[in-house]
C-alpha atoms as a PDB file:
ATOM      1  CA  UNK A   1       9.619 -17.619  -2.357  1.00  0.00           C
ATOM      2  CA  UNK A   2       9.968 -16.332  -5.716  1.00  0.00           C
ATOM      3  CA  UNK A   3       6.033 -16.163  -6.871  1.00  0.00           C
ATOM      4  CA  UNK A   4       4.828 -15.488  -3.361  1.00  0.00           C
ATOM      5  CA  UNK A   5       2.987 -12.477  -2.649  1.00  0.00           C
ATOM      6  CA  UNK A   6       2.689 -13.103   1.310  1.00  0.00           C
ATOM      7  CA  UNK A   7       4.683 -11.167   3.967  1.00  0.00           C
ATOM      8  CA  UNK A   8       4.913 -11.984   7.762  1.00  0.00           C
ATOM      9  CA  UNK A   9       5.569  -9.090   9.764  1.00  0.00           C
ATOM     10  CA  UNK A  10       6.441  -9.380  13.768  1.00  0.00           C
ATOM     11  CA  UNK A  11       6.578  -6.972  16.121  1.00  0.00           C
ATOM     12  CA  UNK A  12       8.592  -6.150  19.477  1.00  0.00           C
ATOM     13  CA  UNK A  13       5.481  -7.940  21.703  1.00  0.00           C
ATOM     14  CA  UNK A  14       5.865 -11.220  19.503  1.00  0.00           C
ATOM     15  CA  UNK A  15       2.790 -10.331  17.447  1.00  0.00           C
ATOM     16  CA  UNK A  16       2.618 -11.846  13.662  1.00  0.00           C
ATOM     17  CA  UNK A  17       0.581 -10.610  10.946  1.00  0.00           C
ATOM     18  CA  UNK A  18       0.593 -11.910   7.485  1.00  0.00           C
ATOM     19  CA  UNK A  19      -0.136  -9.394   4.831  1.00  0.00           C
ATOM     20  CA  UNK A  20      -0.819 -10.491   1.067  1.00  0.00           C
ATOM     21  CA  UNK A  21       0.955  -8.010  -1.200  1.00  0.00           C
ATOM     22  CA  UNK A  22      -0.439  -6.181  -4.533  1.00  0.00           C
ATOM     23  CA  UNK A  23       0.554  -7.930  -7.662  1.00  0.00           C
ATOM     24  CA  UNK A  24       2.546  -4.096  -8.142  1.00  0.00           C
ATOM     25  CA  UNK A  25       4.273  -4.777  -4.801  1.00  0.00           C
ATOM     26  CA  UNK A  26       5.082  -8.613  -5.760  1.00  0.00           C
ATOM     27  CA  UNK A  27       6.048  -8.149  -9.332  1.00  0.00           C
ATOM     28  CA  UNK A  28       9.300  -6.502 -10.294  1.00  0.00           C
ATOM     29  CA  UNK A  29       9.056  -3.160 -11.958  1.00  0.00           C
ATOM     30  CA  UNK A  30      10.853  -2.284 -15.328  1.00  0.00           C
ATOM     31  CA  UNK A  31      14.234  -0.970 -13.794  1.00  0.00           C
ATOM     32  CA  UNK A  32      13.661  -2.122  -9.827  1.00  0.00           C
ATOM     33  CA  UNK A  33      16.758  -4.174 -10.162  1.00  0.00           C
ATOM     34  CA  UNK A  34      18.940  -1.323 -11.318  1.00  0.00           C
ATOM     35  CA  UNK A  35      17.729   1.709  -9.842  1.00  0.00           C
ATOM     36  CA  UNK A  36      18.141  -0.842  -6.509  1.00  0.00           C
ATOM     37  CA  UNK A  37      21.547  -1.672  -7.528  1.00  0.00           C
ATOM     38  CA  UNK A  38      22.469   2.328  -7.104  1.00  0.00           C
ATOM     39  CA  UNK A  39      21.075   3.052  -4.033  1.00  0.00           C
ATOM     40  CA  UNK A  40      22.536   0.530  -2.529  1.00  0.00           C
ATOM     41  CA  UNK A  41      25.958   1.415  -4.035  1.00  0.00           C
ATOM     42  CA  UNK A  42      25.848   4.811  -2.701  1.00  0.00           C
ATOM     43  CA  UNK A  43      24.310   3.554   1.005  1.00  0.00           C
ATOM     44  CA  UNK A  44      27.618   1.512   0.926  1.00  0.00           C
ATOM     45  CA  UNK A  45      29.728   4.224  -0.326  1.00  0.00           C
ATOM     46  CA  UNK A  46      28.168   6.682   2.160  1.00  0.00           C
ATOM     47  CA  UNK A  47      28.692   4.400   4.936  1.00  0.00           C
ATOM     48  CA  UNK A  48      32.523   3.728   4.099  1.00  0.00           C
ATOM     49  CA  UNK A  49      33.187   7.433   3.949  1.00  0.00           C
ATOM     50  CA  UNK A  50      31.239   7.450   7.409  1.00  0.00           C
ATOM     51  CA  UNK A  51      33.486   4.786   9.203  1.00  0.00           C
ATOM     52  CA  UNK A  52      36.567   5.920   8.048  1.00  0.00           C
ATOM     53  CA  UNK A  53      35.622   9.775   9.223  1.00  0.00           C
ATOM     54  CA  UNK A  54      34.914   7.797  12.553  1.00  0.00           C
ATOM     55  CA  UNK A  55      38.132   6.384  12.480  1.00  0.00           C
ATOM     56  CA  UNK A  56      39.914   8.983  11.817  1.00  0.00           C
ATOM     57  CA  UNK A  57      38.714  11.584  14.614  1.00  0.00           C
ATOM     58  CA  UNK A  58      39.297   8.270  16.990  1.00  0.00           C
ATOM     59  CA  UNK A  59      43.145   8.318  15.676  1.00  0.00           C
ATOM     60  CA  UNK A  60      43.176  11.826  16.054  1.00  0.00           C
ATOM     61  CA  UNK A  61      41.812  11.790  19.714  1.00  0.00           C
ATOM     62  CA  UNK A  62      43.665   8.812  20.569  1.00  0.00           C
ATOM     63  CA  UNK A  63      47.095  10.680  19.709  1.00  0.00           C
ATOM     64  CA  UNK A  64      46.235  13.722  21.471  1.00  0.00           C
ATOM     65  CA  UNK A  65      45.626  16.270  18.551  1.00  0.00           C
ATOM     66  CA  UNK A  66      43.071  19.103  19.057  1.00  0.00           C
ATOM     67  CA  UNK A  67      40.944  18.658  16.070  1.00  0.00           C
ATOM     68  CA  UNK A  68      40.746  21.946  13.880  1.00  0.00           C
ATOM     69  CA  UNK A  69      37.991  24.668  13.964  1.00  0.00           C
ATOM     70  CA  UNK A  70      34.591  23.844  12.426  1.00  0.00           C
ATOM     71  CA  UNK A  71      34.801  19.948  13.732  1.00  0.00           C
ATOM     72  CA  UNK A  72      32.818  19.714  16.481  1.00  0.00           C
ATOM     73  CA  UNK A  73      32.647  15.731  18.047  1.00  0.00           C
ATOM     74  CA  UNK A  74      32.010  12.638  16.555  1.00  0.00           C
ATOM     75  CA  UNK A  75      28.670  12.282  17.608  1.00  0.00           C
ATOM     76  CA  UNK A  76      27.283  15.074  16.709  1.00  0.00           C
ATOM     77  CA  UNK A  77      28.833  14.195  12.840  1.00  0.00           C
ATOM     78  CA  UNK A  78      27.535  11.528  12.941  1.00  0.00           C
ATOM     79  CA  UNK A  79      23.959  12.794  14.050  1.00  0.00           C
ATOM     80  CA  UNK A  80      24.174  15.023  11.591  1.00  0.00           C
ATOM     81  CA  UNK A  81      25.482  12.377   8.711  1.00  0.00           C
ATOM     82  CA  UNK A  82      21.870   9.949  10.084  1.00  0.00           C
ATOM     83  CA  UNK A  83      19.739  13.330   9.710  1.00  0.00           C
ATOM     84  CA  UNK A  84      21.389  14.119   5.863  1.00  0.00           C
ATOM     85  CA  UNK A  85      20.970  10.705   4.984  1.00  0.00           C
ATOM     86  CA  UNK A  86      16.895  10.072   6.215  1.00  0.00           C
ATOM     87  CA  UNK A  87      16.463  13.987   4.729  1.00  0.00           C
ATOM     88  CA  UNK A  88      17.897  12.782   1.027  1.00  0.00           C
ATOM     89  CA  UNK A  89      16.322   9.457   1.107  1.00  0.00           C
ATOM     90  CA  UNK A  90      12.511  11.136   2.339  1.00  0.00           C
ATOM     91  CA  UNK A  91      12.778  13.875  -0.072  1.00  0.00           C
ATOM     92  CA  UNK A  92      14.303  11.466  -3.174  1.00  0.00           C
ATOM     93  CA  UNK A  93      11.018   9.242  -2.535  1.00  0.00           C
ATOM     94  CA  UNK A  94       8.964  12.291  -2.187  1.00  0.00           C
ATOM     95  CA  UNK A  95      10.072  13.532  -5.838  1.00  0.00           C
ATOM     96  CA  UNK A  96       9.693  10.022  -7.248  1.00  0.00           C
ATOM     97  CA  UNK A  97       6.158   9.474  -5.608  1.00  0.00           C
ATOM     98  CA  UNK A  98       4.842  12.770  -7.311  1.00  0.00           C
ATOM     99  CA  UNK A  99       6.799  12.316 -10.554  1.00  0.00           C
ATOM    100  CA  UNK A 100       4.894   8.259 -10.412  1.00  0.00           C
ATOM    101  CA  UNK A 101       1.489   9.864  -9.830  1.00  0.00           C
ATOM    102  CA  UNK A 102       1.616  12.679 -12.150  1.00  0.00           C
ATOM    103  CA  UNK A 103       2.607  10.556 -15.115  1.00  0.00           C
ATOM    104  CA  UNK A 104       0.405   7.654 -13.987  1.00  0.00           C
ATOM    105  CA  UNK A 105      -3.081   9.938 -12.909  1.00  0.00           C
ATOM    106  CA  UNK A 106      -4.010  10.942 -16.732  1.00  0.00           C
ATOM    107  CA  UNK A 107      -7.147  12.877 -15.650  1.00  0.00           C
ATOM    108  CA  UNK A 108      -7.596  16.297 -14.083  1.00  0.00           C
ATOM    109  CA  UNK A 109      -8.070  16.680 -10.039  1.00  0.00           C
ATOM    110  CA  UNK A 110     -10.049  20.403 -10.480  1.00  0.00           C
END
């Protein structure tokens, strides 16, 4: 619910834990909403480009066309589209954890 700051979280086995969330983790951030809004705008529009790459090597294989030099088989694309997209999203949260702890730390480490 909307003030609730307790998660239940199953696994495969049928196991369920419930976990009580920070007030940081329950509480909306200035910007959450928006930045959200994006990523999941470009997820979407990554995914649509995806499918209709898909579709379009299945049109081309279905009508018999070779397909030209540097395509190699849908698979693999698409292997390599899942390891692009985990690589950009890992290295996006990377840059936005350090950014976070470097403005938030205010004291030095040494």
């Amino acid at each position: 619910h909307d003030a609730g700051k307790l998660l239940v979280v199953g696994s495969a086995n049928g196991e369920t834990t419930l976990i009580e969330l920070a007030d940081s983790l329950a509480m909306i951030q200035p910007g959450e909403k928006a930045y959200m809004s994006q990523v999941l705008e470009r997820e979407s529009k990554r995914e649509k480009l995806r499918e209709a790459v898909t579709r379009e090597k299945r049109l081309k294989k279905k009508t018999g066309d070779r397909p030209t030099t540097g395509e190699s088989g849908g698979q693999k694309d698409a292997e390599d589209d899942n390891d692009m997209v985990r690589k950009d999203g890992v290295e996006e949260a990377e840059e936005q954890f350090w950014k976070k702890i470097q403005a938030g730390l205010g004291f030095n480490l040494s």
